[in-house]
Protein backbone atom coordinates (compact mmCIF):
# COMPACT_ATOMS: atom_id res chain seq x y z
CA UNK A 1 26.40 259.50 140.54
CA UNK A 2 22.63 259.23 139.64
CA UNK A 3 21.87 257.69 136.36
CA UNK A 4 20.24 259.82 134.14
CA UNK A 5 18.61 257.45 131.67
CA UNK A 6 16.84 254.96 134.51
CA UNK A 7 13.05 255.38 134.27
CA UNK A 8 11.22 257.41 136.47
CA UNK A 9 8.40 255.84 138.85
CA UNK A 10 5.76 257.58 136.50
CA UNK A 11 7.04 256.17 133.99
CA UNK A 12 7.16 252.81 134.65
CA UNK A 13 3.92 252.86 136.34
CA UNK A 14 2.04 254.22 132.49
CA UNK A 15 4.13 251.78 130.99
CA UNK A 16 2.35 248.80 133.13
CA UNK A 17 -1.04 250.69 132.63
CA UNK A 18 -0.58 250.62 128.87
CA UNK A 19 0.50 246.86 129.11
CA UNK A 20 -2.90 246.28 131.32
CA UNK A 21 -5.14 248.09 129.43
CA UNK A 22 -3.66 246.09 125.98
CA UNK A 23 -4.50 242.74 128.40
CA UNK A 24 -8.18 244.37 128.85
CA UNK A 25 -8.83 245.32 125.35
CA UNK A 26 -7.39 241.87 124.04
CA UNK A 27 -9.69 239.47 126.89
CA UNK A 28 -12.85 241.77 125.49
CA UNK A 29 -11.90 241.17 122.00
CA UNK A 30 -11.93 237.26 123.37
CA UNK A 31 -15.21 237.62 124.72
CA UNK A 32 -16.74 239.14 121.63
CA UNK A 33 -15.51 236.73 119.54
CA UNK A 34 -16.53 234.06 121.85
CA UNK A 35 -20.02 235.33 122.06
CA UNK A 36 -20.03 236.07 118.41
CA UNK A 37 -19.04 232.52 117.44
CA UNK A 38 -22.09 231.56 119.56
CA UNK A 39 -24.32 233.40 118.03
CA UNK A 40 -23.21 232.38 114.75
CA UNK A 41 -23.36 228.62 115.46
CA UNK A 42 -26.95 229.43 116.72
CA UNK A 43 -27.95 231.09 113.87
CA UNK A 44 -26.66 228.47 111.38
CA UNK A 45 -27.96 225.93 113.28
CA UNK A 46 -31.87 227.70 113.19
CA UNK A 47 -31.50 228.38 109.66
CA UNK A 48 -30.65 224.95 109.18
CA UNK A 49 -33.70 223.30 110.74
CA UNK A 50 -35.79 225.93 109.38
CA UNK A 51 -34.47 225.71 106.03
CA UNK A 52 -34.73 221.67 105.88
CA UNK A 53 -38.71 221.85 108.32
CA UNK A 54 -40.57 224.48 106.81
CA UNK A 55 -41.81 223.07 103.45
CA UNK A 56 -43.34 219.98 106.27
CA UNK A 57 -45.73 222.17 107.01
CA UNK A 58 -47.10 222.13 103.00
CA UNK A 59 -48.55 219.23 101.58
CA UNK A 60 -49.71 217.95 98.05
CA UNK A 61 -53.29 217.66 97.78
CA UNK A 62 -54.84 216.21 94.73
CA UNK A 63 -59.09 217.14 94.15
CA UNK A 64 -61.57 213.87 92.86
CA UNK A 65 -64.67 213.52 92.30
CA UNK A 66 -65.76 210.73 94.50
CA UNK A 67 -68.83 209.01 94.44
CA UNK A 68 -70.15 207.98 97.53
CA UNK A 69 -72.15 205.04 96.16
CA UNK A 70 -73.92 202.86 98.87
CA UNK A 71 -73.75 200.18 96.76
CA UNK A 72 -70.23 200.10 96.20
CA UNK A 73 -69.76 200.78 100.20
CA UNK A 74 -72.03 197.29 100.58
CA UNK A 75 -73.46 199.98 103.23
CA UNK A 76 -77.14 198.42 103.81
CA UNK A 77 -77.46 199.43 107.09
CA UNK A 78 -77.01 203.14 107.66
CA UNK A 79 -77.50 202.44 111.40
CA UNK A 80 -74.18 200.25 111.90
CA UNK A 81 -71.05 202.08 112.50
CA UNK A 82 -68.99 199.27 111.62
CA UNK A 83 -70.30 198.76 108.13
CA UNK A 84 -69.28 202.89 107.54
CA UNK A 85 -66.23 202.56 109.04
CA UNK A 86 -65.29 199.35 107.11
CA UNK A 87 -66.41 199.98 103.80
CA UNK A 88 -63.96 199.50 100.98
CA UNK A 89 -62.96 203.21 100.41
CA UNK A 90 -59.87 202.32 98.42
CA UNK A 91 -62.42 201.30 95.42
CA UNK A 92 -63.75 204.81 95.28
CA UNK A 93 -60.55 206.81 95.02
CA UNK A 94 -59.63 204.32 92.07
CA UNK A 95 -62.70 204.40 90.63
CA UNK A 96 -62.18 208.18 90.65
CA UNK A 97 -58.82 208.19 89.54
CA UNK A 98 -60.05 205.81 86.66
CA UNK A 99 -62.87 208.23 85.73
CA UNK A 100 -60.56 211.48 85.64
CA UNK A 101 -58.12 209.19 83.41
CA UNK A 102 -59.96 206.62 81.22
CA UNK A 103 -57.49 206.60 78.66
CA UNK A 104 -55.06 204.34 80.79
CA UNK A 105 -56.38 201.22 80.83
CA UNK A 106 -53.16 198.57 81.17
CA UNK A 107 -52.72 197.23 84.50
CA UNK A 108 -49.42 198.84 84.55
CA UNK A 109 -50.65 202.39 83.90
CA UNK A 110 -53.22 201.95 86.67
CA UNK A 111 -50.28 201.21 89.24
CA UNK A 112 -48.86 204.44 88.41
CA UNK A 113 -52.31 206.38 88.11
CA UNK A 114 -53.12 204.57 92.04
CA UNK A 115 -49.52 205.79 93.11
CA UNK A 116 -50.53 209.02 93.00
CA UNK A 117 -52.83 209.14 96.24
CA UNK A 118 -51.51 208.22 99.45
CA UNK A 119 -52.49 205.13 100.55
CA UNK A 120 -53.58 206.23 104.09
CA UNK A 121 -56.21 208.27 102.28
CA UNK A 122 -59.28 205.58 102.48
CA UNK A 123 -58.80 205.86 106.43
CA UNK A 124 -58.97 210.04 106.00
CA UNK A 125 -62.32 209.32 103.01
CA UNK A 126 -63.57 206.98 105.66
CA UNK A 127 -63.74 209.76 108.50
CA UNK A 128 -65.03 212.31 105.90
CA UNK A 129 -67.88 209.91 105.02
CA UNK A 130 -68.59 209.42 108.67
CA UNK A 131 -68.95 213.06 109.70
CA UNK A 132 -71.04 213.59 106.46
CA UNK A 133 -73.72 210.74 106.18
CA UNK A 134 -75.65 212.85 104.14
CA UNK A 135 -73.38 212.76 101.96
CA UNK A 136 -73.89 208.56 100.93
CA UNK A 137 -75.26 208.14 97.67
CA UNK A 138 -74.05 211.27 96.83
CA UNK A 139 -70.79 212.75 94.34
CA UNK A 140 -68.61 214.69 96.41
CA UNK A 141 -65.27 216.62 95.35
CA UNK A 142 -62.57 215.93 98.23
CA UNK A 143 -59.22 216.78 98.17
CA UNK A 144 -56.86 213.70 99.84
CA UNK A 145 -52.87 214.09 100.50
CA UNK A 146 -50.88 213.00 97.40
CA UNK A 147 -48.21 210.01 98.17
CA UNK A 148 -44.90 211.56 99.23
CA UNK A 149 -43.14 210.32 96.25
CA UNK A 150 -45.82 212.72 94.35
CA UNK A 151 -45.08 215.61 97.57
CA UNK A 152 -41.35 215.72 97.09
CA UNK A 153 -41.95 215.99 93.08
CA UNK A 154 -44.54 219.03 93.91
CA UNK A 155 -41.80 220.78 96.15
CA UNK A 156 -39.16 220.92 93.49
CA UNK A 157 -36.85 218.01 95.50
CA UNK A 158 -37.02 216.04 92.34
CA UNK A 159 -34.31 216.26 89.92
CA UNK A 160 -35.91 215.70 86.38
CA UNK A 161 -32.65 215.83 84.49
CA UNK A 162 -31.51 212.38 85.87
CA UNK A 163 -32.01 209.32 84.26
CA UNK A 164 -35.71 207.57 84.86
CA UNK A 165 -33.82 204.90 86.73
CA UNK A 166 -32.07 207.02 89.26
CA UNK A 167 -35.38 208.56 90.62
CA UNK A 168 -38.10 207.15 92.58
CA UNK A 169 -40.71 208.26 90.58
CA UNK A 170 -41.01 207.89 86.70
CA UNK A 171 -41.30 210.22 83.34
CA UNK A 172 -45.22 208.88 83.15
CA UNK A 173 -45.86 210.22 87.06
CA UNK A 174 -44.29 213.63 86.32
CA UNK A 175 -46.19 214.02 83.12
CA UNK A 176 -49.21 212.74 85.08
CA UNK A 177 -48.84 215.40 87.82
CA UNK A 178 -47.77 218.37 85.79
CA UNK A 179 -51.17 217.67 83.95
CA UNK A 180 -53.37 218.06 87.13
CA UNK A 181 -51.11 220.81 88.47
CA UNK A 182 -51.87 222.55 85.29
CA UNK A 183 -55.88 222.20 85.78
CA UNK A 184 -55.37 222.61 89.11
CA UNK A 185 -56.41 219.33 90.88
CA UNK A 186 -53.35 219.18 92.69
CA UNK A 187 -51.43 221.72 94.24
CA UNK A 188 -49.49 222.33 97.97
CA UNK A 189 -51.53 223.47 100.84
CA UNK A 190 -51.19 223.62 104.74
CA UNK A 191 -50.54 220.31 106.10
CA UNK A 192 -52.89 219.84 108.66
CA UNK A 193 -52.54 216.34 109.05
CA UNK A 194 -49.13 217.13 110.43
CA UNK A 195 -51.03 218.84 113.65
CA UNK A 196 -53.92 216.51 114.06
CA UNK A 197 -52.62 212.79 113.37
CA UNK A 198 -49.96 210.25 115.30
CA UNK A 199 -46.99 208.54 114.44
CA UNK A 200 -47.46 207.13 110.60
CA UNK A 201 -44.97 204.75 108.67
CA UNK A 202 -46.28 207.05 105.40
CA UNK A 203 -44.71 210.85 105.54
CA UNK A 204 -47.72 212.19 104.25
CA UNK A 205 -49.79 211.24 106.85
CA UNK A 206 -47.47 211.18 110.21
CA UNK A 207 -48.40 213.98 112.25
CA UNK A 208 -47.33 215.20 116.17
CA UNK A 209 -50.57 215.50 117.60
CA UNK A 210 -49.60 211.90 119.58
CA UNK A 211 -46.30 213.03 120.64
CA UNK A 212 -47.41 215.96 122.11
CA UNK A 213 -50.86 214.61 123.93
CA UNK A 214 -47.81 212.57 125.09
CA UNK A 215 -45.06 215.16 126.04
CA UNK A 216 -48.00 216.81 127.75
CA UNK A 217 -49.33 214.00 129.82
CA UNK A 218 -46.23 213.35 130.80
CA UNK A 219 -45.23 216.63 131.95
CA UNK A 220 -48.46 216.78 134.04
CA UNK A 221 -47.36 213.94 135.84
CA UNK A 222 -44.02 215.34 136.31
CA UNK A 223 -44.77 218.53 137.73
CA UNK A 224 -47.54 217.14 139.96
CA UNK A 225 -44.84 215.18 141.42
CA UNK A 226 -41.94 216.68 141.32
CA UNK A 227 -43.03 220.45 142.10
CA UNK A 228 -44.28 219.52 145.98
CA UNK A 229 -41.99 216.84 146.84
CA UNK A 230 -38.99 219.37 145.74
CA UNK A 231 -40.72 222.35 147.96
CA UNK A 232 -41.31 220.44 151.15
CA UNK A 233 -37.58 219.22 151.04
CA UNK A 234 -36.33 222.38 150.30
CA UNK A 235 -37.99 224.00 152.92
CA UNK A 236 -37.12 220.64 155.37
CA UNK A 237 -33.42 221.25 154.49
CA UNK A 238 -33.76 225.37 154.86
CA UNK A 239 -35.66 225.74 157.35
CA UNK A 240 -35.51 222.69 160.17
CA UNK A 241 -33.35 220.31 158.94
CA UNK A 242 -30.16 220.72 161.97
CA UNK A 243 -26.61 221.43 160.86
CA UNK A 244 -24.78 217.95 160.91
CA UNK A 245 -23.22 215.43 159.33
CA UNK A 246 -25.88 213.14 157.85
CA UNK A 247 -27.77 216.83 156.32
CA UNK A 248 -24.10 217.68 154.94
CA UNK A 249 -24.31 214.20 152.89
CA UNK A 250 -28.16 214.89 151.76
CA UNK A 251 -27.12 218.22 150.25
CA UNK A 252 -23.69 217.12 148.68
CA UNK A 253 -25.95 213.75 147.34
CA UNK A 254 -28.28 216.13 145.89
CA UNK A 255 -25.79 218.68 144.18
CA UNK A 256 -24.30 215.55 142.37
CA UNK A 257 -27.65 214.25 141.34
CA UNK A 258 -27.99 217.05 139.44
CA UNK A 259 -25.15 216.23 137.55
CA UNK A 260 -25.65 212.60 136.86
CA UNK A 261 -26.39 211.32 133.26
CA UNK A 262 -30.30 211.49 132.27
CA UNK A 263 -29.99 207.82 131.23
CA UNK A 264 -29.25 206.86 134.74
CA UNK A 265 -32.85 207.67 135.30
CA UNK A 266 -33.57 205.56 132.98
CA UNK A 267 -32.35 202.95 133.85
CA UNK A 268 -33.41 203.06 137.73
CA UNK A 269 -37.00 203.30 136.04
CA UNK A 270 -36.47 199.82 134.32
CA UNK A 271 -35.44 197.99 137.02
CA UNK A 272 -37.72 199.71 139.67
CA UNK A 273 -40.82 200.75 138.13
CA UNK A 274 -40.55 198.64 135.00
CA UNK A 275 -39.20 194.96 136.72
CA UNK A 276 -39.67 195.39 140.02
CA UNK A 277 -43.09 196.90 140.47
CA UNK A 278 -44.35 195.69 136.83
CA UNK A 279 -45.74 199.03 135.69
CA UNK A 280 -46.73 199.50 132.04
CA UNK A 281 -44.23 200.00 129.84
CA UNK A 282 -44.47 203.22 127.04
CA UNK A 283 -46.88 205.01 128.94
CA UNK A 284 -46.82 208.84 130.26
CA UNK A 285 -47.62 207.66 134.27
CA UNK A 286 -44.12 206.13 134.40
CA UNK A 287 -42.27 208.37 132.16
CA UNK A 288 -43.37 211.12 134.48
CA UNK A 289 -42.54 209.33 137.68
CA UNK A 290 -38.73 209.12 135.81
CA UNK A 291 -38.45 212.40 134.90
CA UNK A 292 -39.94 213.70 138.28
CA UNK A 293 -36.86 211.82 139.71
CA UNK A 294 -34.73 213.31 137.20
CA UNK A 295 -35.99 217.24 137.89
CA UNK A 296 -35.86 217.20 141.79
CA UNK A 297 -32.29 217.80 142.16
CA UNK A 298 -32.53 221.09 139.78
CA UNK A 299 -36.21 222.17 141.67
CA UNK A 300 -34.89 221.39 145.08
CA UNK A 301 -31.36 223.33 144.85
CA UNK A 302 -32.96 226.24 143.52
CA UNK A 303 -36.08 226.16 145.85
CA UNK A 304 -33.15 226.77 147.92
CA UNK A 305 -31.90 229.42 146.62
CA UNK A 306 -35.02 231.10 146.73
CA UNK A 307 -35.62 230.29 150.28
CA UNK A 308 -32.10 231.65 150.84
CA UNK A 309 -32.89 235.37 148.96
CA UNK A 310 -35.63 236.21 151.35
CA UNK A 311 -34.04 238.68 154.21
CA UNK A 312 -33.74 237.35 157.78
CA UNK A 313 -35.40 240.42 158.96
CA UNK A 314 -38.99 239.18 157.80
CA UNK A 315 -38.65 235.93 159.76
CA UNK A 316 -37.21 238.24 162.38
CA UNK A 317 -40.08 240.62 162.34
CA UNK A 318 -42.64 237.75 162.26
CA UNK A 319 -41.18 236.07 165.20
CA UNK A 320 -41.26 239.37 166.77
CA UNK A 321 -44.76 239.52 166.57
CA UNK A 322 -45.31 236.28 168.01
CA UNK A 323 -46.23 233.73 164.71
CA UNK A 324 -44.64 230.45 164.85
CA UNK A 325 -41.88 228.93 163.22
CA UNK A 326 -44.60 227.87 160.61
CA UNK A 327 -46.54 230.56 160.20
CA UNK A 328 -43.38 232.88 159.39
CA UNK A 329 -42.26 230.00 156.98
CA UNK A 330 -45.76 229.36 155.26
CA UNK A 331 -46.98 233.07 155.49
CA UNK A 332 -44.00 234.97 155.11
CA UNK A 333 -41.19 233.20 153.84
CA UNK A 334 -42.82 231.09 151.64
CA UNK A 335 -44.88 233.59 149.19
CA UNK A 336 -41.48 235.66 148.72
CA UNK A 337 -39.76 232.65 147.66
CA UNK A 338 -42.43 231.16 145.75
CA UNK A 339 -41.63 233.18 142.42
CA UNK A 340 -38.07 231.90 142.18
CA UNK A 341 -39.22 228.39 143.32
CA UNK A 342 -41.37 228.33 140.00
CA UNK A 343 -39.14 230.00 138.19
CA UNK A 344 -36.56 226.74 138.56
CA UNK A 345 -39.42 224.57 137.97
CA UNK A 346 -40.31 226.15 134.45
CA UNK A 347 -36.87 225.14 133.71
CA UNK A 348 -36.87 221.83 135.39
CA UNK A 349 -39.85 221.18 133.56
CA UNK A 350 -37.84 222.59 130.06
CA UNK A 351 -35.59 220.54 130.66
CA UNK A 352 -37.58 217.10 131.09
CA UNK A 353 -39.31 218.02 128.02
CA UNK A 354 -36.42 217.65 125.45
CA UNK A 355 -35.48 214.20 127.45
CA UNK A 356 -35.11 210.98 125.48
CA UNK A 357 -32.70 208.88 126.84
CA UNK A 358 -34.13 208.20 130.24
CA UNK A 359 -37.85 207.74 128.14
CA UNK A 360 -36.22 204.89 125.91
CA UNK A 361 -35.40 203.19 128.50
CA UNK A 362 -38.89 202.55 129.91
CA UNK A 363 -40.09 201.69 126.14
CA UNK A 364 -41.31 205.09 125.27
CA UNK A 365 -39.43 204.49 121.85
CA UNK A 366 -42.44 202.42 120.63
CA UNK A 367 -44.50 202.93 117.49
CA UNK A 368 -47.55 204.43 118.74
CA UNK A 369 -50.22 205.51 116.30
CA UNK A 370 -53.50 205.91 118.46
CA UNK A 371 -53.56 209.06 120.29
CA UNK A 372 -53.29 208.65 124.14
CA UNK A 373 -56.11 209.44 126.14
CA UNK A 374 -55.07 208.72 129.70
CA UNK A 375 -52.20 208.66 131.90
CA UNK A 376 -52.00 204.86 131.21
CA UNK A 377 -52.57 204.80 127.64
CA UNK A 378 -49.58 203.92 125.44
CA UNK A 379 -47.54 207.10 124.05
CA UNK A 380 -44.38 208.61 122.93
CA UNK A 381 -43.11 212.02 123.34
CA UNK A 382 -42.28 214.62 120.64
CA UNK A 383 -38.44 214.30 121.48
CA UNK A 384 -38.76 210.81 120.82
CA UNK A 385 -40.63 211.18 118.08
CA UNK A 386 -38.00 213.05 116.75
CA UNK A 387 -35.67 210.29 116.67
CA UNK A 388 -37.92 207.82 115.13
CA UNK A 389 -38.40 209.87 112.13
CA UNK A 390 -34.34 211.24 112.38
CA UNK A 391 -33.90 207.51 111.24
CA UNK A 392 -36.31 207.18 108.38
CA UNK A 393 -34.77 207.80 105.31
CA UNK A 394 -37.45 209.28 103.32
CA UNK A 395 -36.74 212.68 101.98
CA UNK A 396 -40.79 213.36 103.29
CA UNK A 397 -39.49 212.41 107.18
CA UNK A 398 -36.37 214.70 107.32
CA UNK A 399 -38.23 217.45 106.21
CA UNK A 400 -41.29 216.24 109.62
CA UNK A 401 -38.46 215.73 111.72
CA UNK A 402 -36.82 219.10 111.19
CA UNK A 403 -40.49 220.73 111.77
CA UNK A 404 -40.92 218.61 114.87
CA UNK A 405 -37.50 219.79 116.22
CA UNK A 406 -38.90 223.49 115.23
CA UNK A 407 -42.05 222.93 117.41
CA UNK A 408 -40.43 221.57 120.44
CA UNK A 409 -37.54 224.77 120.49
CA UNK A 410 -40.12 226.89 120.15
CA UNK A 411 -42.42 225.19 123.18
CA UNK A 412 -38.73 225.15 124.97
CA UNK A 413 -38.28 229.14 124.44
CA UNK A 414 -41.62 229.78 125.56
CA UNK A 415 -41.47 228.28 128.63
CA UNK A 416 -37.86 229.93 129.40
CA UNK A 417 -39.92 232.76 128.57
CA UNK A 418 -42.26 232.20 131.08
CA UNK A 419 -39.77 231.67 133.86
CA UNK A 420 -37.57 235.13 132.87
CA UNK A 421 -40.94 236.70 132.89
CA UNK A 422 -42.00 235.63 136.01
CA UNK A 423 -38.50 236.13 137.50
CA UNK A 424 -38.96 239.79 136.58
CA UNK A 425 -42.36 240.11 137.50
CA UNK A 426 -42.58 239.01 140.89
CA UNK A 427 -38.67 239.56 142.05
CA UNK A 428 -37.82 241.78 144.70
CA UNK A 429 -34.84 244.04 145.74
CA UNK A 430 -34.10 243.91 149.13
């Protein structure tokens, strides 16, 4: 006798349907909240940098009236460019500041009047005075960048309610500023030192224009490298290399190279380029050479790939027509591929550009304040630059590190840009 109350095979089978579509629902809910969480951390993490960068791109100005006396300059000789450029320029800005303040006269009251200017500003009234030589002999009204003591205090990060002793700047410097901010000789405006100077051990006047002549430079040497070398072996490995053993170790060697700590790099660099050949150290020609070591894996495996995508029916039809093996590889073949090959190196170049370890490890990590002007030159790059300032404790350098770290994501989108534009632009269905 049947039993009545057993399930029936329809039955059963909705009941696992409604247990695999509460699996589905409950993985998707997963994945949102995966992505989600993402996207949160991401956001947080801009408005973070943002938040704590975007006043570096403001800076305190304060206006003089500077008299450009020749006198004073002991400039006798308007034809030598040494007696211009080494003139005593910190005289005039206190002689200013004296003249827009004569009522403090003891010596300690002049160290707090000075304190107010930054005291890279002779170099900046020096370079004025030399693109202006008309201007010797002459009163001129030039704004210079505050000290960043007097910066922070203009961007609200002082707290005036604590006790004179627990701030870095005193009652008589606030009172001092608040009575040129009210007359208007000193107020914030855009800090274009922070785009057109190097590496400074003042926040007011450190800029990024040296880290990224740098960055550059050293990307130039890194894609002229690293771009041909990982094309020929791609196509080598594709295209004629036979099937055997000692190709099966080249490819697995190369997969794993991709995967191998950046510092490694680095370290091959020191003892090869650095020790053994006695290269410069700290300067974009060997940083390059590392990084083009460091990028060929990630070029080469998807040059590839690229190589791989194009049909075997256009070889096929090119052979069929009678072209050689390298005219169907370098007239056919190659074109098609080309998009995706520089497609991976956009990224392989993205990626070398927000590299430090492998660059302090060749002495990129230096204090560099001239600009580079060659391949050879001494330099540092913008991610290193970043951590230089990261450990600077100087409320003025977290705010220029945080802006630096803005400018290098946003050269790092745009180049990921670039390669998803170009991936889209010249890609092709087959």
């Amino acid at each position: 006798m049947s039993n009545s109350h057993s399930p029936s095979t329809i039955e059963i089978v909705n009941r696992n349907l409604a247990v695999r579509y509460a699996r589905e629902r409950r993985f998707r809910r997963l994945g949102l909240a995966a992505v989600l969480s993402g996207f949160a951390a991401l956001i947080f993490l801009m408005v973070t940098i943002v938040g704590d960068g975007w006043r570096a791109f403001q800076q305190g100005y304060i206006e003089l009236e500077i008299n450009f006396d020749a006198e004073a300059l002991e400039i006798d000789d308007p034809a030598d460019d040494d007696q211009w450029q080494y003139a005593d320029y910190t005289s005039l800005i206190r002689s200013a500041l004296r003249e827009r303040f004569p009522a403090l006269q003891t010596r300690k009251e002049k160290k707090l009047l000075y304190s107010l200017v930054s005291p890279g500003a002779d170099y900046q009234l020096a370079n004025m005075l030399v693109e202006n030589r008309e201007w010797l002999g002459q009163v001129q009204r030039v704004r210079l960048p505050v000290d960043d003591d007097i910066d922070v205090l203009l961007k609200g990060y002082v707290d005036e309610t604590l006790p004179e002793d627990e701030r870095r700047i005193s009652n008589a410097q606030i009172e001092l500023v608040k009575g040129l901010k009210s007359s208007g000789e000193i107020a914030l405006g855009f800090n274009h030192i922070f785009f057109t100077a190097g590496d400074s051990r003042e926040p007011e006047q450190a800029g990024i224009r040296g880290a990224l002549i740098g960055s550059f430079l050293t990307l130039v040497v890194t894609l002229s490298l690293s771009f041909p070398i990982a094309v020929a072996a791609a196509i080598y490995l594709e295209e004629f290399a036979p099937r055997n053993r000692i190709t099966d170790i080249i490819e697995v060697n190369i997969n794993n190279l991709a995967a191998v700590p950046s510092i490694v790099f680095g370290l091959l660099g020191l003892a090869v380029f650095l020790n053994l050949f006695g290269m410069p150290r700290s300067v974009p020609l060997v940083g390059g050479i590392v990084l083009t070591l460091m990028t060929l894996p990630t070029i080469i495996i998807s040059s590839r790939a690229a190589l791989k995508a194009v049909p075997p029916s256009i070889r096929e039809a090119a052979l069929g027509l009678g072209a050689s093996k390298m005219q169907v590889i370098f007239h056919h073949v190659l074109p098609l591929a080309l998009p995706g090959m520089l497609t991976g190196a956009i990224i392989g170049m993205a990626q070398a550009l927000g590299e430090t370890a492998p660059l302090l490890m060749i002495g990129m990590v230096a204090f560099i304040v001239d600009i580079p002007a060659g391949f050879t030159d001494p330099a540092t790059v913008l991610p290193v630059q970043i951590f230089l300032w990261s450990d600077s404790p100087e409320r003025g350098f977290v705010e220029r590190t945080s802006a630096a770290i803005m400018v290098l994501l946003f050269f790092l989108i745009a180049m990921n840009a670039v390669a998803v534009l170009l991936r889209r632009r010249f890609e092709r269905r087959w």
